[in-house]
C-alpha atoms as a PDB file:
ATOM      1  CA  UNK A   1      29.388 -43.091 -92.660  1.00  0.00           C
ATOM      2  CA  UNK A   2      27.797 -39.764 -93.222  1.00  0.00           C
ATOM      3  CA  UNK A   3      29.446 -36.562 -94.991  1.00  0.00           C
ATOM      4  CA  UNK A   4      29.148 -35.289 -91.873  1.00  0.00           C
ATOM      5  CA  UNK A   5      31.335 -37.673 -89.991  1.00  0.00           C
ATOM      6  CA  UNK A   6      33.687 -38.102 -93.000  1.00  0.00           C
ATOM      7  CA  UNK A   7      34.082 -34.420 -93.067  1.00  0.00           C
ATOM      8  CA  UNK A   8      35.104 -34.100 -89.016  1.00  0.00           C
ATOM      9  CA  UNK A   9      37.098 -37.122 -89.008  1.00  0.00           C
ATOM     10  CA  UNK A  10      39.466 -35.699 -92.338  1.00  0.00           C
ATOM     11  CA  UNK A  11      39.572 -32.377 -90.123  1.00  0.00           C
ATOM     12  CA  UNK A  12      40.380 -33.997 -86.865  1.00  0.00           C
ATOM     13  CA  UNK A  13      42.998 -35.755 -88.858  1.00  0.00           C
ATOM     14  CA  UNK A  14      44.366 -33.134 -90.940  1.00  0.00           C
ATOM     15  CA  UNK A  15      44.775 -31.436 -87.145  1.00  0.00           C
ATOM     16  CA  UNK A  16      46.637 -33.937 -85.804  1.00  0.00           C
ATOM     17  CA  UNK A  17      49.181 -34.724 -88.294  1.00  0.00           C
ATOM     18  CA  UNK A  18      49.502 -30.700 -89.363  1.00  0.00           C
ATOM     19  CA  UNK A  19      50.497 -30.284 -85.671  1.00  0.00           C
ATOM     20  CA  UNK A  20      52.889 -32.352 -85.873  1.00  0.00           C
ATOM     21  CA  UNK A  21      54.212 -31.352 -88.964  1.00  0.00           C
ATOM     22  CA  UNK A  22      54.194 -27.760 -87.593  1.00  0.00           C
ATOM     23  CA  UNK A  23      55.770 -28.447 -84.140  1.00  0.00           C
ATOM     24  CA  UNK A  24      58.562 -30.628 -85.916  1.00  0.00           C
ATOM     25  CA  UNK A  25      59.985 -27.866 -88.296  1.00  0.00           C
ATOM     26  CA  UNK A  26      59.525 -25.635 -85.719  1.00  0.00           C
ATOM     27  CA  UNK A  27      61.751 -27.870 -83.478  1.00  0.00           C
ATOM     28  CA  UNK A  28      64.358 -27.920 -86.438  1.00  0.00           C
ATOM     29  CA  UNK A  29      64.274 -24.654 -86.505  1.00  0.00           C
ATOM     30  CA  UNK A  30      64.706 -23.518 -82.960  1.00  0.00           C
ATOM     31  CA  UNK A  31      66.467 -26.041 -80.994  1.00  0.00           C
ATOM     32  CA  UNK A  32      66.554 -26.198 -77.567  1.00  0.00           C
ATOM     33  CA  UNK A  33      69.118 -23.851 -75.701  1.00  0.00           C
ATOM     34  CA  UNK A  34      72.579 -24.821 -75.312  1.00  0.00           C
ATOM     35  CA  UNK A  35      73.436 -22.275 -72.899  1.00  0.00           C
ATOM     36  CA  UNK A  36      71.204 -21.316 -69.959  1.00  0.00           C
ATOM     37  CA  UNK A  37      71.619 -17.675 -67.995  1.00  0.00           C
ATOM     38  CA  UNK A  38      73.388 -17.415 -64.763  1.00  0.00           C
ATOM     39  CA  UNK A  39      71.810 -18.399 -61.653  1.00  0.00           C
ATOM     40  CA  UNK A  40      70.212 -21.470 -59.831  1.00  0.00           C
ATOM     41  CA  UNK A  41      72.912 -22.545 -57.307  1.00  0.00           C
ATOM     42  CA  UNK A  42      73.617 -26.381 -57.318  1.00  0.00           C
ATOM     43  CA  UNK A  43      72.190 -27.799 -53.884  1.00  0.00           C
ATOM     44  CA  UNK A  44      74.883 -30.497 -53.904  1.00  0.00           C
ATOM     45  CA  UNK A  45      72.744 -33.006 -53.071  1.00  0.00           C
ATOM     46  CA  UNK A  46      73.145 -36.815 -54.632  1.00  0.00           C
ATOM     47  CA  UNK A  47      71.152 -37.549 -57.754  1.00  0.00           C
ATOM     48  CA  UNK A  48      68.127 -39.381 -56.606  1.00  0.00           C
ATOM     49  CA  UNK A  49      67.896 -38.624 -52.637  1.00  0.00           C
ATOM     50  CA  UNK A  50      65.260 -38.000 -51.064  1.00  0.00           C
ATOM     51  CA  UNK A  51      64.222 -34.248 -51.007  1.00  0.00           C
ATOM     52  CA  UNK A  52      63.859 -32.797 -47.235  1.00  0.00           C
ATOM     53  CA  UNK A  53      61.102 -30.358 -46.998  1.00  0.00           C
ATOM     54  CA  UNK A  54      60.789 -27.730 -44.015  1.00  0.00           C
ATOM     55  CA  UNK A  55      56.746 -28.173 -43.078  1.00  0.00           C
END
């Protein structure tokens, strides 16, 4: 392999893996909401039935 290619594949990597590094503290840092604002009635509809759509 070339210097080059070495190079680009150490930055692709380092890319990767700091992303995920990054987006995992990040996570730990700021976990998802608990509590969501008001709104958004409940349609009362059962789990997985089919959704009727007015076309």
């Amino acid at each position: 392999m070339t210097p080059t290619a070495i190079t680009l594949f150490i930055l692709a990597a380092v890319l990767v893996w700091g992303g995920l590094i990054v987006s995992t503290i990040h996570l730990m840092r700021h976990p998802d909401a608990t509590s969501f604002p008001a709104g958004g009635d409940d349609d009362e509809r059962p789990e997985h039935s089919v959704i009727v759509h007015d076309t």
